[in-house]
Protein backbone atom coordinates (compact mmCIF):
# COMPACT_ATOMS: atom_id res chain seq x y z
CA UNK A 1 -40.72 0.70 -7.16
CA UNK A 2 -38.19 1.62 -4.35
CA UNK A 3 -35.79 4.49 -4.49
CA UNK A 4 -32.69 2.95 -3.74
CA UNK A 5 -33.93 -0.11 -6.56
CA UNK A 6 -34.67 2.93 -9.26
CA UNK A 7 -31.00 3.75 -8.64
CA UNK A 8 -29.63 0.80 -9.32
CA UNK A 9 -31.02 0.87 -13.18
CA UNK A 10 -29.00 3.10 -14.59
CA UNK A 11 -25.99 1.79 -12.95
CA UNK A 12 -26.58 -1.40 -14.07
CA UNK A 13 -26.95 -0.25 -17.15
CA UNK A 14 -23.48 1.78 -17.52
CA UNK A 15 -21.92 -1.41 -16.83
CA UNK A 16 -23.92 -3.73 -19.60
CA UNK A 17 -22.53 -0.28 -21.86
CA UNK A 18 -18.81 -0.75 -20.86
CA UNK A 19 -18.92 -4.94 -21.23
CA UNK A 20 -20.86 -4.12 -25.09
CA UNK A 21 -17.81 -1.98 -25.64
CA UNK A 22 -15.69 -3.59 -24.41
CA UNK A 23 -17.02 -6.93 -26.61
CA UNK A 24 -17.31 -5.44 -29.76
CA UNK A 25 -13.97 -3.24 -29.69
CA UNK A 26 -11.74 -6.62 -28.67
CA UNK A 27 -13.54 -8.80 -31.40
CA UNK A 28 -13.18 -6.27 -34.30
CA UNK A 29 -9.24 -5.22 -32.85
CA UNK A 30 -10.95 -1.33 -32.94
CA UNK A 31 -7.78 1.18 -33.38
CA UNK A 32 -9.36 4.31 -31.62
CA UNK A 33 -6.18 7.07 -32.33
CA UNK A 34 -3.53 5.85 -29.49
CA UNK A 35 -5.63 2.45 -28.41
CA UNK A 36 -5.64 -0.30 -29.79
CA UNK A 37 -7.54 -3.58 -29.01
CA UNK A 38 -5.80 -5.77 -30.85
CA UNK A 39 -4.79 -7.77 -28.26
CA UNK A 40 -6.95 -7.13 -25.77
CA UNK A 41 -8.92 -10.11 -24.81
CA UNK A 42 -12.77 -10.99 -24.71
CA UNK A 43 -15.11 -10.71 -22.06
CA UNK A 44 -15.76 -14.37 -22.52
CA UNK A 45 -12.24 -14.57 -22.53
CA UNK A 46 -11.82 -13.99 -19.38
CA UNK A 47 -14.50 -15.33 -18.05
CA UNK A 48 -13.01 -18.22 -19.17
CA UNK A 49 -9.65 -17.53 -17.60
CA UNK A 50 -11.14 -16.80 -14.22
CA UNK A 51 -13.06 -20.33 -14.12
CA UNK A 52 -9.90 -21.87 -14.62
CA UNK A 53 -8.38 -19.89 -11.49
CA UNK A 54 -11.12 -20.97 -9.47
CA UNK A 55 -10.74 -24.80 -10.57
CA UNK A 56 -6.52 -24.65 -10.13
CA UNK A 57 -7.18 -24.01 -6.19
CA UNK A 58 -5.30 -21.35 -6.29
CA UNK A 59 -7.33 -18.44 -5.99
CA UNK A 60 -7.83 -18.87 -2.38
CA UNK A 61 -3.76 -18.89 -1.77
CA UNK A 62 -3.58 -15.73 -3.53
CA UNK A 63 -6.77 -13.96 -1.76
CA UNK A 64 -5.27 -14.93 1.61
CA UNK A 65 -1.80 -13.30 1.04
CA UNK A 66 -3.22 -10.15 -0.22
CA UNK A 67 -5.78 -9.67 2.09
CA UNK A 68 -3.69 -10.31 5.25
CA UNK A 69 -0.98 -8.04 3.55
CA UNK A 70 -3.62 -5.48 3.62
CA UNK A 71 -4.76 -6.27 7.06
CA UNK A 72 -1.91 -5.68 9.19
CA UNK A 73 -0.20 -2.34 7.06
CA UNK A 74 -3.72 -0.82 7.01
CA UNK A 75 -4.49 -1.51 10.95
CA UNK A 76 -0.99 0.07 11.52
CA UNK A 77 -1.36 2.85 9.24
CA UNK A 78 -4.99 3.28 11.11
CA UNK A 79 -3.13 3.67 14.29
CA UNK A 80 -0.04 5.60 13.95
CA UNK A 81 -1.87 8.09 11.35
CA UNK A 82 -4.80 9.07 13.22
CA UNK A 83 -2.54 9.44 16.92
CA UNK A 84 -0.28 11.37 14.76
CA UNK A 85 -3.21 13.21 12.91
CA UNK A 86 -4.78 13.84 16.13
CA UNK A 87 -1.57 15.03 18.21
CA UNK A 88 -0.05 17.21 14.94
CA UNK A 89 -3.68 19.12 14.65
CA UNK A 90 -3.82 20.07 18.14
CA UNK A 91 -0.35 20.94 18.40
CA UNK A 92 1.80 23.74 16.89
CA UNK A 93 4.96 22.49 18.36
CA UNK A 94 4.03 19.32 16.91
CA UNK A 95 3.09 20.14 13.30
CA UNK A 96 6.70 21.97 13.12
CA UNK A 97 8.51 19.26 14.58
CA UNK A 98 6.96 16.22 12.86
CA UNK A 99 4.99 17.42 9.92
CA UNK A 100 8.03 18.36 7.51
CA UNK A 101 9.87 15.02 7.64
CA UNK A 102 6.44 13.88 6.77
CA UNK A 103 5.58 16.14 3.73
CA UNK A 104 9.03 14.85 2.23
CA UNK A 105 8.00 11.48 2.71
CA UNK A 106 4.85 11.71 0.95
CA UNK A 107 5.30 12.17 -2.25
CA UNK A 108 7.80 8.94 -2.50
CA UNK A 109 6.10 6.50 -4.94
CA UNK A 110 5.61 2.86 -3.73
CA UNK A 111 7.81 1.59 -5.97
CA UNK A 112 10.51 3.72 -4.98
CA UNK A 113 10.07 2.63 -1.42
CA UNK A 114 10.64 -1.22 -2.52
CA UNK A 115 14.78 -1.36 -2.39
CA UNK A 116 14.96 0.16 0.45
CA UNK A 117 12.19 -1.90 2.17
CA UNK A 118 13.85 -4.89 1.41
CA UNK A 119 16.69 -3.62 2.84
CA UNK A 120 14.93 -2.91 6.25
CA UNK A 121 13.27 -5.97 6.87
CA UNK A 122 14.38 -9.34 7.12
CA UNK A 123 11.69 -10.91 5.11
CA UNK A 124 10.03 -10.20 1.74
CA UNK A 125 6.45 -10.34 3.69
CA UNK A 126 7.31 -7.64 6.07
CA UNK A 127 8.46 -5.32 3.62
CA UNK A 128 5.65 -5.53 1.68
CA UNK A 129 3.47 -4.97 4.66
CA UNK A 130 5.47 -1.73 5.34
CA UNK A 131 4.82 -0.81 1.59
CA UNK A 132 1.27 -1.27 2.32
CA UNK A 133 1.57 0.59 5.53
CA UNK A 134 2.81 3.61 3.61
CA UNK A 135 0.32 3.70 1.07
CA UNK A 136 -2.55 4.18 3.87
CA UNK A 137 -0.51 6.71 6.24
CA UNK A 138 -0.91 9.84 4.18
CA UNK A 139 -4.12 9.97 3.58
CA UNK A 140 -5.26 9.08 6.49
CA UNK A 141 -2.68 11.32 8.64
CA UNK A 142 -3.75 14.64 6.60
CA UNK A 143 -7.14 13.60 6.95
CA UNK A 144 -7.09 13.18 10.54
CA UNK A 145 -4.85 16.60 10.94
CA UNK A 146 -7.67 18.58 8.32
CA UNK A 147 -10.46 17.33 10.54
CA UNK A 148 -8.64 17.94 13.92
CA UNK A 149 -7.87 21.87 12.67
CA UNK A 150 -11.40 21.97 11.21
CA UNK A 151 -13.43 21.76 14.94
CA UNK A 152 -15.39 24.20 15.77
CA UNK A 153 -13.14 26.58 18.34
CA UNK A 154 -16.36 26.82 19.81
CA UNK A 155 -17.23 23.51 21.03
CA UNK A 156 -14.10 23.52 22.38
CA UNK A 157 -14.02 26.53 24.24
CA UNK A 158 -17.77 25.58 25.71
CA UNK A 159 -16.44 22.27 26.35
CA UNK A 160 -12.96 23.77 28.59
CA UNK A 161 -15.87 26.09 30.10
CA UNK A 162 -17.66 22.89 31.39
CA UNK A 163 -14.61 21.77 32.59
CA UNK A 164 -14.11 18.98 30.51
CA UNK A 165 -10.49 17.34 30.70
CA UNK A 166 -7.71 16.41 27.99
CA UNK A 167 -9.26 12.74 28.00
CA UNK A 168 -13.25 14.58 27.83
CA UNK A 169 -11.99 16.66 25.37
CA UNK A 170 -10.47 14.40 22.73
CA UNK A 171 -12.97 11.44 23.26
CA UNK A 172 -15.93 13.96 23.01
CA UNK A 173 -15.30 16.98 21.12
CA UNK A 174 -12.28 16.70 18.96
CA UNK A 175 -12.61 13.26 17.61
CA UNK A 176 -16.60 13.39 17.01
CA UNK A 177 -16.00 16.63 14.92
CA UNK A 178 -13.42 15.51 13.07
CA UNK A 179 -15.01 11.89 12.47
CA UNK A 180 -16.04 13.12 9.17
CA UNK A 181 -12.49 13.74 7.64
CA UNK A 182 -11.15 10.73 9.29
CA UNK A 183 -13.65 8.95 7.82
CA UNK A 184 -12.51 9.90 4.24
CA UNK A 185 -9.08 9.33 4.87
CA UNK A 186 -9.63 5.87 6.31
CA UNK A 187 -11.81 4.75 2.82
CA UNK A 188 -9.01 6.90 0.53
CA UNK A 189 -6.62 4.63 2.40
CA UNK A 190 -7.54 1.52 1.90
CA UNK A 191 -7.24 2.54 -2.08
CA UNK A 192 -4.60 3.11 -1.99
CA UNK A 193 -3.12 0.22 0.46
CA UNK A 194 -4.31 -1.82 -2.15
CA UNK A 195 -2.19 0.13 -5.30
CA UNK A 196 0.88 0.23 -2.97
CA UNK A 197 0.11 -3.89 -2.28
CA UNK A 198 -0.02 -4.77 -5.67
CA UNK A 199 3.02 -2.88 -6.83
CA UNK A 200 5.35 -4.74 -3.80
CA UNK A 201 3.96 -8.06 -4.64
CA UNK A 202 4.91 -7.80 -8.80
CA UNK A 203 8.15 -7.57 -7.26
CA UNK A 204 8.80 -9.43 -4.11
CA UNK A 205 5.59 -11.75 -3.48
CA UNK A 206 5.33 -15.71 -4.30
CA UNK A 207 1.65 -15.35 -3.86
CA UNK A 208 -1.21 -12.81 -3.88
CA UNK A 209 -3.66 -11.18 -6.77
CA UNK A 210 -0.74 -8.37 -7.74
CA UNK A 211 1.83 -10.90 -8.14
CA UNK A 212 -1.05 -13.52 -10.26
CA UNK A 213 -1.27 -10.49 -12.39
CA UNK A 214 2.58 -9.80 -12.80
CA UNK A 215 3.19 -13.17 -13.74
CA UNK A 216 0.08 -13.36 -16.10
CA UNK A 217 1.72 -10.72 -17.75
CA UNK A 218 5.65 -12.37 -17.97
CA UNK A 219 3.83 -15.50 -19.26
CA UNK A 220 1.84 -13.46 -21.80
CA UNK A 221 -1.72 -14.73 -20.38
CA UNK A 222 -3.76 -11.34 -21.38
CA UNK A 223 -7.08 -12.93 -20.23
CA UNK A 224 -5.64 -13.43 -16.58
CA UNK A 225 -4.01 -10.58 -16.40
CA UNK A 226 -7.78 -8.68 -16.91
CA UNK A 227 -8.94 -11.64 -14.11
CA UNK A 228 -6.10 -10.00 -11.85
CA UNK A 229 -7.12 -6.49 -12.52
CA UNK A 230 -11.09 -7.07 -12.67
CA UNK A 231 -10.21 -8.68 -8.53
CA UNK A 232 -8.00 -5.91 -7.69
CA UNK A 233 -10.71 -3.45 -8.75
CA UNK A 234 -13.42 -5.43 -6.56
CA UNK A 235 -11.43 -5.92 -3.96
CA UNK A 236 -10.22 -2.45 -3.50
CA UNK A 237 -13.70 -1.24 -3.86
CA UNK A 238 -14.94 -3.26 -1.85
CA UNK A 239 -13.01 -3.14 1.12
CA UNK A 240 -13.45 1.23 0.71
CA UNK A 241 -17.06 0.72 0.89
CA UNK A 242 -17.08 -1.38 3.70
CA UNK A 243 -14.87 1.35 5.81
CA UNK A 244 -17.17 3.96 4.65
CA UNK A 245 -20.45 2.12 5.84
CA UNK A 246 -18.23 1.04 9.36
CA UNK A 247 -17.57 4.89 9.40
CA UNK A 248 -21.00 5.67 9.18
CA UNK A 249 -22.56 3.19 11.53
CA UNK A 250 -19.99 4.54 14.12
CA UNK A 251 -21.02 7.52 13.50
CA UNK A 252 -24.82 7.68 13.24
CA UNK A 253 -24.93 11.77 13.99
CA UNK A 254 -23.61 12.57 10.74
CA UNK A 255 -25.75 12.32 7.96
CA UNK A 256 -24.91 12.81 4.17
CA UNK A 257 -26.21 15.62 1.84
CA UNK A 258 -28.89 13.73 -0.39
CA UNK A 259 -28.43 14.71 -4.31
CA UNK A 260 -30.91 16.20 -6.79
């Protein structure tokens, strides 16, 4: 049998465990300590509750918003955080300048962000884009600045000896080696684009999957609000593991550890 089919198996099987517990502990309303399952719906349940999402039309409306939420704040945050990753790791002046007014923004919640935002922007949509946006920077701006630092001072000194240029230098040296990092920010920011998403649209959106969970939830609907949480989750993972295999397909010289 192939490897990669042998591997499968047992994750396949960790799922089948989680949907049996998850089965039996909402049918018998288990009480483990500070859970409880009383009111936690089925698995059928929500089955259920997604089939009727997909025949109200609705679910397409909803996909769309998100997804072009998440399109145009990630592509910015792409942008901005790697040129700023890239300029604040080569740079001294530039990490003391820039990177403090930074490190106080980054700990600011999403939520937090969502008064103001609506005050900046002239239109719900945009400041949930900008909410989105600022979910992605970070990660991948102290990505981009870890793998900048991180090149070998050697390749660069062999490459300055070879007389390559500021253009030679950053296209072949410094952004090859630090591929890797960038790489890992870009798929940690989409994750979090997507947490930062969902939180702006409970609160400002009309449609999209965060705001079809939000209003599950004011309308008591406990099977949807699973259906909005079960997307969410596949969405978000999704969308990381398609960045991760783009990274690697752009980058074909670096090859992951295998495992035991």
């Amino acid at each position: 049998m192939n490897a990669s089919l042998l591997r499968w198996i047992p994750r396949a099987g960790s799922l089948l465990l989680c949907l049996v517990f998850w089965q039996l502990a909402a049918s018998y309303h288990w009480n483990l300590l500070l859970v409880t399952f009383s009111n936690v719906p089925t698995p059928l349940a929500v089955v259920q509750a997604a089939v009727g999402l997909l025949d109200s039309g609705k679910l397409g409306e909803h996909l769309s918003a998100s997804l072009s939420r998440i399109f145009a704040g990630y592509v910015a945050a792409l942008v901005i955080g790697v040129s700023l990753g890239v300029v604040i790791g080569r740079s001294k002046w530039a990490e003391d300048l820039l990177l403090p007014p930074l490190e106080v923004l980054r700990p600011i919640p999403a939520v937090a962000w969502i008064p103001l935002a609506i005050l900046m922007f002239p239109s719900s949509e945009l400041s949930m884009v900008f909410i989105t946006f600022t979910g992605a920077l970070f990660p991948i701006l102290l990505n981009t600045i870890h793998g900048v630092e991180g090149v070998d001072p050697r390749l660069v000194a062999s490459a300055k000896s070879l007389g390559a240029g500021r253009w030679a230098m950053l296209l072949e040296v410094i952004l090859p080696g630090a591929a890797p990092s960038i790489i890992t920010g870009l798929a940690i920011g989409m994750g979090t684009s997507w947490f930062c998403l969902v939180t702006a649209e409970m609160i400002s959106g009309q449609f999209g999957i965060g705001y079809y969970t939000w209003e599950s939830y004011t309308l008591q609907n406990y099977a949807d609000i699973v259906v909005g949480m079960l997307l969410i989750g596949v969405l978000g993972m999704g969308s990381s593991l398609l960045v991760k295999h783009l990274g690697g397909f752009f980058t074909p010289w670096q090859r992951p550890q295998g495992k035991a």
